[in-house]
Protein backbone atom coordinates (compact mmCIF):
# COMPACT_ATOMS: atom_id res chain seq x y z
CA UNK A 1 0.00 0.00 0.00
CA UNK A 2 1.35 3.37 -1.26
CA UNK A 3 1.96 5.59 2.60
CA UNK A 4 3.97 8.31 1.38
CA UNK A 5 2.65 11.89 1.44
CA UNK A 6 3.51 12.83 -2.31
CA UNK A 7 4.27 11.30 -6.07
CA UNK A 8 7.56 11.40 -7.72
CA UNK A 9 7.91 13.69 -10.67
CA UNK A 10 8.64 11.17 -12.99
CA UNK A 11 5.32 9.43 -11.84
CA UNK A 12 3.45 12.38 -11.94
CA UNK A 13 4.55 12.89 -15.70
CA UNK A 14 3.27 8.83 -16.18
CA UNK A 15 0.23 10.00 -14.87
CA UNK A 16 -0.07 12.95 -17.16
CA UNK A 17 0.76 10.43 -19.94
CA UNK A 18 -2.31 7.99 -19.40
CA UNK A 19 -4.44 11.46 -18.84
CA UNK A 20 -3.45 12.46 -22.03
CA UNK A 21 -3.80 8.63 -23.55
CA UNK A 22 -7.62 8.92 -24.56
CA UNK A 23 -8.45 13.05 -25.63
CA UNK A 24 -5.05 12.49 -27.73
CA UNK A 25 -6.65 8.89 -29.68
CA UNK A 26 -9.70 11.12 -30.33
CA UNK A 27 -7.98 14.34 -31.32
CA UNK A 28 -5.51 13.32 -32.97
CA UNK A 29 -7.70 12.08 -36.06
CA UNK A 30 -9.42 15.68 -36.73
CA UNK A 31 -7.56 16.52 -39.55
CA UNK A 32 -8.52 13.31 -41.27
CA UNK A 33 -11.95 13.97 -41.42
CA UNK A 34 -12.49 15.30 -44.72
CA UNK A 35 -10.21 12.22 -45.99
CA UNK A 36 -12.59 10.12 -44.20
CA UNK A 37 -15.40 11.52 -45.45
CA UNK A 38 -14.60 11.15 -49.08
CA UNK A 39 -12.62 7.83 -48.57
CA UNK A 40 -16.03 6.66 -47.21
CA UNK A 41 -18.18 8.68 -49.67
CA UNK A 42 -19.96 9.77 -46.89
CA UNK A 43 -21.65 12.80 -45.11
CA UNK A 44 -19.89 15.19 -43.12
CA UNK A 45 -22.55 14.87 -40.06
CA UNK A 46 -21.49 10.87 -40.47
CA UNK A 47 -17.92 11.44 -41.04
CA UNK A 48 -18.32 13.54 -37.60
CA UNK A 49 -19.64 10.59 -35.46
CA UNK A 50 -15.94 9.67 -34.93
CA UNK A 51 -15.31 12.32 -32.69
CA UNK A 52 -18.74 12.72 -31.37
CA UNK A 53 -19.28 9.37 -30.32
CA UNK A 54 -15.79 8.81 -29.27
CA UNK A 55 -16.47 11.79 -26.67
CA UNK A 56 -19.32 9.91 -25.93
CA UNK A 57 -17.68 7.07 -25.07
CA UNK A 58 -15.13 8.80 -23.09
CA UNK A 59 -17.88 9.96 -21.19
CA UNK A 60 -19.39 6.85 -20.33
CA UNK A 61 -15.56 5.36 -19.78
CA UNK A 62 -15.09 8.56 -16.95
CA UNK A 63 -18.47 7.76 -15.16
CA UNK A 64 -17.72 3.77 -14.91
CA UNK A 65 -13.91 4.19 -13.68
CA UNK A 66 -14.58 6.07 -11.32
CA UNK A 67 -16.78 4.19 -8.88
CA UNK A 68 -14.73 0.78 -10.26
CA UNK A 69 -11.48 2.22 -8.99
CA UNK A 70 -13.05 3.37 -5.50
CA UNK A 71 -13.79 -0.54 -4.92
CA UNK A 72 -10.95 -2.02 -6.60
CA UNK A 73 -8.08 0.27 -6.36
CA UNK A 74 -6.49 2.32 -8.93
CA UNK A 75 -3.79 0.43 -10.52
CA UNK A 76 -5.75 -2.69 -11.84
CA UNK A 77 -8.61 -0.61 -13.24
CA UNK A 78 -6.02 1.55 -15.27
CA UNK A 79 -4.41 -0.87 -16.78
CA UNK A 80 -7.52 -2.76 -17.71
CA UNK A 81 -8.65 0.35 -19.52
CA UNK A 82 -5.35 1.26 -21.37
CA UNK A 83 -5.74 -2.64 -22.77
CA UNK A 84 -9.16 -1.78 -23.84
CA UNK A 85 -6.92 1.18 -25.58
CA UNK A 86 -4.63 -0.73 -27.35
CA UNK A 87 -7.36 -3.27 -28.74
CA UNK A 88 -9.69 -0.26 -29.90
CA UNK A 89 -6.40 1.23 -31.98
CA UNK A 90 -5.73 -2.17 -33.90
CA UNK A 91 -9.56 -2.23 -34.21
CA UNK A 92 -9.79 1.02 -36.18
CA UNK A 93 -7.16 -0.07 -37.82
CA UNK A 94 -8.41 -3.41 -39.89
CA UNK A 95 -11.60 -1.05 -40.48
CA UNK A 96 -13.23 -1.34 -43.72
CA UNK A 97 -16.24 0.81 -43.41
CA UNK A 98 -17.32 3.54 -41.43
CA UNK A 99 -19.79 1.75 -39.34
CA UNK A 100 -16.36 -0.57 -37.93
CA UNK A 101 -14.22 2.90 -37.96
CA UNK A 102 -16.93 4.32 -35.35
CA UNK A 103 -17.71 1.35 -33.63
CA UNK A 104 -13.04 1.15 -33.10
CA UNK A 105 -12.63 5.02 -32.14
CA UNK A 106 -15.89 3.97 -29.62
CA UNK A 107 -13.98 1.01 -27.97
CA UNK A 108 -10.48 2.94 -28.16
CA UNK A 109 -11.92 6.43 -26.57
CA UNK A 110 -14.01 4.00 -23.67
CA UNK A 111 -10.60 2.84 -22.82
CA UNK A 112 -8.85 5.65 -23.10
CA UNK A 113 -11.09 7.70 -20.62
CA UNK A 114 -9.16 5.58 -17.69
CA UNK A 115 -6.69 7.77 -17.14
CA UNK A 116 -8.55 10.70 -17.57
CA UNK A 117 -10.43 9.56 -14.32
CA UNK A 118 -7.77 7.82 -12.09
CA UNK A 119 -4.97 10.03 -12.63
CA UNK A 120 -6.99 12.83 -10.97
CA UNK A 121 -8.04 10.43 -8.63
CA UNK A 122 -4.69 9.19 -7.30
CA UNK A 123 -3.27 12.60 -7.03
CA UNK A 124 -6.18 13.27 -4.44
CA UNK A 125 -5.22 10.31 -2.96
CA UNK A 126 -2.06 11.35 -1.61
CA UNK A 127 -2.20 14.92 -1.41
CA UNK A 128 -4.45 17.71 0.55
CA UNK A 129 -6.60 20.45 -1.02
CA UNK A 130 -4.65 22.97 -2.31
CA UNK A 131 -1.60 20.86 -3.05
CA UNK A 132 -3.44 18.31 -5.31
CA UNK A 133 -4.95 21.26 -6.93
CA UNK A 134 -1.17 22.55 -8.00
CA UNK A 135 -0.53 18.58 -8.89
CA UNK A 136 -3.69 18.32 -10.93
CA UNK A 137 -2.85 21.87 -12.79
CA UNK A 138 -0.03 19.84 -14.14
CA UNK A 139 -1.91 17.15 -15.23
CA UNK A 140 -4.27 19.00 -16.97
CA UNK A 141 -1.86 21.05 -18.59
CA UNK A 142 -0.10 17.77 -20.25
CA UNK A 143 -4.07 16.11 -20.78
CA UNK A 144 -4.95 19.28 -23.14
CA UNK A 145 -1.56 20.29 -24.59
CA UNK A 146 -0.46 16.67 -25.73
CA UNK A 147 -3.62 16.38 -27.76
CA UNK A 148 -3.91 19.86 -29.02
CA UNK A 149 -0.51 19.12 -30.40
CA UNK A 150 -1.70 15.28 -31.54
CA UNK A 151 -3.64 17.26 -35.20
CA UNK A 152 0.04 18.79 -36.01
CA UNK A 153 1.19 14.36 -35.57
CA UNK A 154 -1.66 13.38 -37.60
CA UNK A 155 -0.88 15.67 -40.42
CA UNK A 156 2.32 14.00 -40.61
CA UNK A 157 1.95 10.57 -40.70
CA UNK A 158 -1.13 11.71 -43.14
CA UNK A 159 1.44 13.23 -45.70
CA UNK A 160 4.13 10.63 -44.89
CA UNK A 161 1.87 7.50 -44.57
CA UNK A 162 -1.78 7.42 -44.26
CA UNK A 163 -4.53 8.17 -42.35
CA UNK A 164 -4.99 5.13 -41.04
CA UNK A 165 -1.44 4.55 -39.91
CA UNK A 166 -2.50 6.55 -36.59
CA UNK A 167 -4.03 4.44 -35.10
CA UNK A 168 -0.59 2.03 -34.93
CA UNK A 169 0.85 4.97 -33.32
CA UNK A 170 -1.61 5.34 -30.74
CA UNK A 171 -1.69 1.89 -29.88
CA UNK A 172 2.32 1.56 -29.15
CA UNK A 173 2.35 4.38 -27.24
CA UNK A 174 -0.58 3.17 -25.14
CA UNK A 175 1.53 -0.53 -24.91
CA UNK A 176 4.64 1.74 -23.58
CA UNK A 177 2.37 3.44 -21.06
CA UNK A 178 0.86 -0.05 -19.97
CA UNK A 179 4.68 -1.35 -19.58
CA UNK A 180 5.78 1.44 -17.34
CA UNK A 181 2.31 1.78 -15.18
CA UNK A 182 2.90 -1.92 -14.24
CA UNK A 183 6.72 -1.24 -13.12
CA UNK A 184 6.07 2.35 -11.87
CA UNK A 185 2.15 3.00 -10.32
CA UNK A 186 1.59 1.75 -6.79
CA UNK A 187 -1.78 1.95 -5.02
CA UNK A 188 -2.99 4.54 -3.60
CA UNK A 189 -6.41 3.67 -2.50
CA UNK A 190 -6.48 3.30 1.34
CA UNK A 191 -9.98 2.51 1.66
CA UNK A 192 -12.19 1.30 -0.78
CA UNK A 193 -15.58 2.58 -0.81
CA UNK A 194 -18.69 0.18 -0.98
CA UNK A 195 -19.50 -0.96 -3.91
CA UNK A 196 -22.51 -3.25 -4.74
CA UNK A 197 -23.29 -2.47 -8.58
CA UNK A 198 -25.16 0.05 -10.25
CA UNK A 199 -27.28 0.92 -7.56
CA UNK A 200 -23.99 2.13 -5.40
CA UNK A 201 -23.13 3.76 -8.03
CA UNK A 202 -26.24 5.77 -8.60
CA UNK A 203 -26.34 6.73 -5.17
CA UNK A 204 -22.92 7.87 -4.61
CA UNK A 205 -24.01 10.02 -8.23
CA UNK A 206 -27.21 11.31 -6.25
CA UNK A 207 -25.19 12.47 -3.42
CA UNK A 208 -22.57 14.13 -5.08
CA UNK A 209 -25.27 16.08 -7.38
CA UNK A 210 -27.20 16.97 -4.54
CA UNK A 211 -24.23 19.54 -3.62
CA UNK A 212 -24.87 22.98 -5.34
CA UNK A 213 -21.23 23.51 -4.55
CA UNK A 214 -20.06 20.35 -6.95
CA UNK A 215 -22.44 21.00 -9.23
CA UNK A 216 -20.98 24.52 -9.31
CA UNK A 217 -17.77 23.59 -9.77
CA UNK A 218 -18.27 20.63 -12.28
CA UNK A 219 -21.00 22.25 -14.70
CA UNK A 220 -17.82 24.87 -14.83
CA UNK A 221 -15.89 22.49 -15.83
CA UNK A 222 -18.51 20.99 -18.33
CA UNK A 223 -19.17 24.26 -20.17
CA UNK A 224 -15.18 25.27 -20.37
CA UNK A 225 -14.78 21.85 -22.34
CA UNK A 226 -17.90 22.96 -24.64
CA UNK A 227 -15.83 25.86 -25.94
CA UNK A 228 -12.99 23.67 -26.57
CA UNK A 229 -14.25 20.30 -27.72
CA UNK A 230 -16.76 22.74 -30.13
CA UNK A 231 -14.21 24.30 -32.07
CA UNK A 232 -11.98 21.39 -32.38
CA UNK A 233 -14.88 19.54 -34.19
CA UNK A 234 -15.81 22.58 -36.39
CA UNK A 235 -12.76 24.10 -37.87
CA UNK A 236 -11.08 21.41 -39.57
CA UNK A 237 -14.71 22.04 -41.77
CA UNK A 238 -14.06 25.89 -41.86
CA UNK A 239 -10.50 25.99 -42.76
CA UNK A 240 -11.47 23.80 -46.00
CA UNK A 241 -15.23 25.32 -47.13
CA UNK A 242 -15.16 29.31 -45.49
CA UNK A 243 -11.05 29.99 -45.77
CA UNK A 244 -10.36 27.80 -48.42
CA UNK A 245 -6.93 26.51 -46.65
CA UNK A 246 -6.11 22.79 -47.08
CA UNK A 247 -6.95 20.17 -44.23
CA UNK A 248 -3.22 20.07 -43.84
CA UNK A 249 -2.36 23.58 -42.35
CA UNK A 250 -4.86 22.38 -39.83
CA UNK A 251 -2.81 21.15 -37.48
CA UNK A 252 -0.63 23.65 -37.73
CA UNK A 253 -2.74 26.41 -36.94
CA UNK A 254 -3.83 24.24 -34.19
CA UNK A 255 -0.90 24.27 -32.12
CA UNK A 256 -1.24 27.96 -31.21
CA UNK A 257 -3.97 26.71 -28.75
CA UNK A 258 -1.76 24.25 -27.17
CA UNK A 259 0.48 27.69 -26.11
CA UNK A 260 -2.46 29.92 -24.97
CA UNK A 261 -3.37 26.81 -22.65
CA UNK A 262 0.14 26.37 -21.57
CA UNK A 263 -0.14 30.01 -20.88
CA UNK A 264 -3.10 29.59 -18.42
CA UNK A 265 -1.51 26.81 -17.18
CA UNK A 266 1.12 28.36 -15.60
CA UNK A 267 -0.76 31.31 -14.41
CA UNK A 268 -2.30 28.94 -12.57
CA UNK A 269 0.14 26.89 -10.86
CA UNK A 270 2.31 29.98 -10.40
CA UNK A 271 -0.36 32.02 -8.44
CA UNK A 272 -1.84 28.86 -6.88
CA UNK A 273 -0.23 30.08 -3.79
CA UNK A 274 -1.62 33.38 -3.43
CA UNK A 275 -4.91 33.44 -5.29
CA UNK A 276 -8.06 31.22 -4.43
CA UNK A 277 -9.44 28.80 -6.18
CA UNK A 278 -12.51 30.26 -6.82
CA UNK A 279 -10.60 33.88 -8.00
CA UNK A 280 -8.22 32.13 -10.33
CA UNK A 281 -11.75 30.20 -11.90
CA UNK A 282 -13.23 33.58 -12.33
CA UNK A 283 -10.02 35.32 -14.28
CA UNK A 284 -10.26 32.36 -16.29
CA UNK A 285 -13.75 32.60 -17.40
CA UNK A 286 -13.81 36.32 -17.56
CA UNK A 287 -10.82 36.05 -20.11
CA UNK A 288 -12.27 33.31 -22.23
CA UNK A 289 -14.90 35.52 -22.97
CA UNK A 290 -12.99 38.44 -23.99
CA UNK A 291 -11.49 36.11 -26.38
CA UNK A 292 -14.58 34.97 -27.86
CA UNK A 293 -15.58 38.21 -28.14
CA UNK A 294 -12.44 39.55 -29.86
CA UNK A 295 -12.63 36.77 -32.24
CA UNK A 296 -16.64 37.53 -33.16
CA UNK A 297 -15.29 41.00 -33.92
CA UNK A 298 -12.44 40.18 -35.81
CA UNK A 299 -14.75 38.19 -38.16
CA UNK A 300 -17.40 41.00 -38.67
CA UNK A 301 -15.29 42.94 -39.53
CA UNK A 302 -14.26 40.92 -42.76
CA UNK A 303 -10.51 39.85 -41.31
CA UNK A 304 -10.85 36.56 -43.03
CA UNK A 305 -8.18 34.65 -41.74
CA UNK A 306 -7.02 31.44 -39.48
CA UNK A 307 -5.21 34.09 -37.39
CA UNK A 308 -8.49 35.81 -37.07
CA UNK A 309 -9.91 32.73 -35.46
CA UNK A 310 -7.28 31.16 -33.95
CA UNK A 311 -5.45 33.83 -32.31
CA UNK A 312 -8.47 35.09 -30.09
CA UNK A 313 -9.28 31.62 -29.47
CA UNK A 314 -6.04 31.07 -28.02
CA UNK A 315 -6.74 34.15 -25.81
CA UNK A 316 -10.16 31.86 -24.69
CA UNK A 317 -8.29 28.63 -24.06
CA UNK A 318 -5.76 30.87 -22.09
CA UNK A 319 -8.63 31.49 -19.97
CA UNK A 320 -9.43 27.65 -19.89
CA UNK A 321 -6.39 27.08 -19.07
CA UNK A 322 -6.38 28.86 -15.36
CA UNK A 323 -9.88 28.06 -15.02
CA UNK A 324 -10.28 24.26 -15.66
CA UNK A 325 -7.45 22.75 -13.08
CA UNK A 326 -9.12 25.00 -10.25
CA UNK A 327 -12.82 23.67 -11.43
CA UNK A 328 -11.57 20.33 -11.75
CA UNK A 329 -9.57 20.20 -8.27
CA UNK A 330 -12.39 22.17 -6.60
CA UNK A 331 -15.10 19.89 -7.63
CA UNK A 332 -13.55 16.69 -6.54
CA UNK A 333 -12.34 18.22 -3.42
CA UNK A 334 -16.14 18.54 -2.09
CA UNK A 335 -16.01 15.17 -1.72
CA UNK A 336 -12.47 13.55 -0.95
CA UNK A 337 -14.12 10.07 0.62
CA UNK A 338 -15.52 9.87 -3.36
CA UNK A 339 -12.56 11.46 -5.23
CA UNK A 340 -12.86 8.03 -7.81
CA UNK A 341 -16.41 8.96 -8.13
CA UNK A 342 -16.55 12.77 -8.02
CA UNK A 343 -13.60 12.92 -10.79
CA UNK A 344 -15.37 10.18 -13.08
CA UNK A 345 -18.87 12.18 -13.13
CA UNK A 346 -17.19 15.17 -13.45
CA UNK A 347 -15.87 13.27 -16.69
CA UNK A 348 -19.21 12.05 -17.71
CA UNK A 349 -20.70 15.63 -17.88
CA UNK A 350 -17.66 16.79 -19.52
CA UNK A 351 -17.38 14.72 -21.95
CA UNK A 352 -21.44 14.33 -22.60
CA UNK A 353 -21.98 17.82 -22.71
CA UNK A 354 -19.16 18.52 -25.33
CA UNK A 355 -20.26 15.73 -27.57
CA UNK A 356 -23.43 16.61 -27.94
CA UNK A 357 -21.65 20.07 -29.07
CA UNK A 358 -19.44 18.55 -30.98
CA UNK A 359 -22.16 16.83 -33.35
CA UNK A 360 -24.16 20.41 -32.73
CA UNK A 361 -22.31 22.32 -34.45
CA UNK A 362 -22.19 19.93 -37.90
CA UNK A 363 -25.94 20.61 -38.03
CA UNK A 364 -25.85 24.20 -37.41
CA UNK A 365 -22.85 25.22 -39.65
CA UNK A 366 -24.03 27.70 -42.12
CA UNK A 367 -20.63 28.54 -44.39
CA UNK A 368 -20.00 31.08 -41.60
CA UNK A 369 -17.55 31.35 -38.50
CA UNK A 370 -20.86 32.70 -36.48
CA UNK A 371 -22.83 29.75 -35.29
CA UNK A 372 -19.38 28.19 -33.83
CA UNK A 373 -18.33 31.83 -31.87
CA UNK A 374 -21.96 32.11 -30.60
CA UNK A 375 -22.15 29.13 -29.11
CA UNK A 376 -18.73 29.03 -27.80
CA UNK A 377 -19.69 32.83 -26.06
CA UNK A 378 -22.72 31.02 -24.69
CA UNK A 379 -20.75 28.14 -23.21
CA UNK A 380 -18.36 30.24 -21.68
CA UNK A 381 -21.01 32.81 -20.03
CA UNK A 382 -22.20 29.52 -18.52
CA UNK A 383 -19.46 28.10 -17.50
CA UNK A 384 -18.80 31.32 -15.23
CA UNK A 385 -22.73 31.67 -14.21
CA UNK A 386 -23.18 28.37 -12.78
CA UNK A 387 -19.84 28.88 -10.95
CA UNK A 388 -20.95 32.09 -9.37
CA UNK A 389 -24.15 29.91 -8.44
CA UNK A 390 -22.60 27.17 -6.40
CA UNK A 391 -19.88 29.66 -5.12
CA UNK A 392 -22.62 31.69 -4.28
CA UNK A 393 -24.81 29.15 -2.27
CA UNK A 394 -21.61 28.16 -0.63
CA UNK A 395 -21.11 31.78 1.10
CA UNK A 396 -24.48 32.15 2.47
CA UNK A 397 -24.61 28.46 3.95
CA UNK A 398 -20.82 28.57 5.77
C-alpha cells in the first residue's frame, strides 16, 4: 500500500501520460476527417460521429472508472482500460467501413477515458486540497496540450503514410504506457468505498449532485470543455469550405492553442499560492470571454483569416487554461471520501456535454464562423454563471 505523502515527478509525468492517452486517440484524427469523409463517400454529419461518439464514449468510460477504482483500487482498473486502448487502436485499424471505424474510435476512446479519471483520482489520494490542486494543474496542462498538439502528428503521418497509420501509433504508445504503469504506479487507495453495482453507483451520483457547490464547480468544468471540444470539431470544416486553406495547415494552426493553454496553465500553478481557487476560476472565465468576443469582432469585420480565429481563441483557451485545473480540483475536493467517483462524473458531464456540441455544431454550420463563436460565447457565459451559483450558495450556507 502506497503511505507516502507525495508522487515522484517522474510518476506524476506517467500520470499525465495515461491522462493524455484517450483526448489524444480522439484528437488526434481531426484533420482526417475530410479524408474520411470522401474515402467513405460519406456525409460530413457521419464522417463527424468519430469524434462525437468517441467523446461519448469517453464519457461513459469517466463515469464507470470512477466508482470501479473506489472498490478495486487504482492500478488494476487503469491498466484494464489502457488494454481496452490498445485493442480499440488495432480495431480502427483493420476497419473497412465507417460503421467498424466508429464502432473502433468507440472502444479505443471508452478505454482511453481511464486515465482521464484515475490520474486525478490518485493525485487526491495522496495529497491535501490545495496541493493536489497545484498537482492536478499539471496534469491537466499535459491532458490538453499533448492532444492539441496530436492534429500537427496526424498531419504528418497523413502526408508521410496514411490516415490510417494513426491508429498504430496510438496503440504503441498506449503498450509503452501499460509497460511502465505496471513497473512504476503503486496503489494509492487506502480505503475502498462500498461498492454493490449500479445501484452504489447511482447513489454515490445522487449524493454528489445533490451539492450545489459540486455541481458549481463541475458544470464549470462541463461548459469550459464545450468551448474547446466545439471548435476542435468545427474548424477542420471551416478551414477547408469558409477559408479555403487545405486540411493540412490544420494542425498547424492548431498548435497555437496548445500555447495559450500552456499560458493559463502556468498562471495557474504559479499564483496557486496566493490566489483562491474560486478567484483564479473567475479570471479564467472572464478572459475566455474576452477572447470569444475579440474573435466575433475580428470576423465582422471581414478579417478573413485562421489568425483571425485562432489567435483570439487562443486568448479563450488561455482562460481555460487557469480556469479548468481549479474547477476540476475544486469539484472533486467537495467530496475527498468519493474522489474516484466525483472525478469520473465530473468526466461524464464533460465529456457528454461537449459531444453533444461537438455533433451540434455539424448541423448548425451555415458557411459562416458565427454559429461556432456564438455558441462558444454562450458556453463560456455559462461556464462562469453556474460557478458564481454554487460559489454563491456556498457563502451564504458557511
Amino acid at each position: 500500500m502506497f503511505k507516502s505523502k507525495s508522487l515522484s515527478k517522474q510518476l506524476i509525468v506517467l500520470l499525465a501520460a495515461a491522462s493524455a492517452l484517450g483526448p489524444a486517440a480522439m484528437q488526434i484524427l481531426l484533420p482526417a476527417l475530410p479524408i474520411i469523409k470522401d474515402s467513405f463517400s460519406v456525409s460530413t454529419d457521419v464522417a463527424q460521429l468519430t469524434l462525437s461518439l468517441s467523446m461519448l464514449a469517453i464519457a461513459i468510460g469517466t463515469l464507470f472508472y470512477g466508482p470501479v477504482s473506489d472498490k478495486y483500487g487504482r492500478k488494476p482498473v487503469m491498466l484494464f482500460g489502457i488494454i481496452i486502448t490498445i485493442f480499440g487502436s488495432f480495431f480502427c485499424y483493420f476497419a473497412d467501413s465507417i460503421f467498424w471505424l466508429i464502432l473502433g474510435r468507440f472502444i479505443q476512446a471508452f478505454g482511453g477515458a481511464v486515465g482521464l479519471v484515475l490520474a486525478r483520482a490518485i493525485v487526491r489520494d495522496v495529497y491535501g486540497a490545495e496541493e493536489a490542486a497545484r498537482v492536478i494543474a499539471t496534469l491537466v496542462m499535459v491532458m490538453v496540450v499533448v492532444p492539441m498538439m496530436s492534429p500537427a502528428l496526424g498531419v504528418e503521418l497523413m502526408d508521410r503514410f496514411s490516415w490510417e497509420s494513426i491508429f498504430l501509433i496510438i496503440a504503441l504508445a498506449s503498450s509503452v504506457i501499460f509497460v511502465f504503469l505496471i513497473c512504476a504506479l503503486p496503489e494509492t487507495l487506502v480505503t475502498p468505498a462500498n461498492f454493490e453495482g449500479v445501484n452504489s453507483m447511482l447513489t454515490t451520483f445522487a449524493k454528489l449532485l445533490h451539492s450545489r457547490v459540486f455541481c458549481g464547480y463541475a458544470f464549470c468544468v462541463t461548459f469550459v470543455s464545450v468551448v474547446f471540444f466545439s471548435f476542435i470539431s468545427a474548424v477542420p470544416e471551416i478551414m477547408l469550405s469558409v477559408l479555403s486553406r487545405p486540411p493540412v495547415e490544420y494542425g498547424y494552426y492548431f498548435m497555437m492553442l496548445p500555447l495559450g493553454f500552456m499560458i493559463g496553465n502556468y498562471v495557474a500553478r504559479h499564483f496557486g499560492k496566493s490566489m483562491s481557487i474560486d478567484n483564479m476560476i473567475a479570471v479564467g472565465g472572464i478572459t475566455a470571454i474576452l477572447g470569444i468576443i475579440i474573435a466575433i469582432i475580428l470576423n465582422l469585420a471581414g478579417i478573413s483569416h485562421p489568425l483571425s480565429l485562432f489567435i483570439p481563441i487562443s486568448i479563450a483557451v488561455l482562460g481555460n487554461g487557469i480556469t479548468l485545473p481549479n474547477a476540476q480540483a475544486a469539484a472533486i475536493n467537495e467530496f475527498p471520501q468519493y474522489a474516484g467517483s466525483a472525478s469520473g462524473l465530473t468526466g461524464f458531464l464533460q465529456m457528454t456535454v461537449s459531444a453533444i456540441a461537438a455533433q451540434l455544431v455539424a448541423f448548425i454550420f451555415n458557411g459562416t464562423v458565427f454559429p461556432l463563436l456564438i455558441l462558444m460565447l454562450l458556453a463560456s457565459v455559462l461556464s462562469l454563471y453556474v460557478f458564481k451559483w454554487g460559489v454563491k450558495w456556498e457563502t451564504e450556507t458557511s
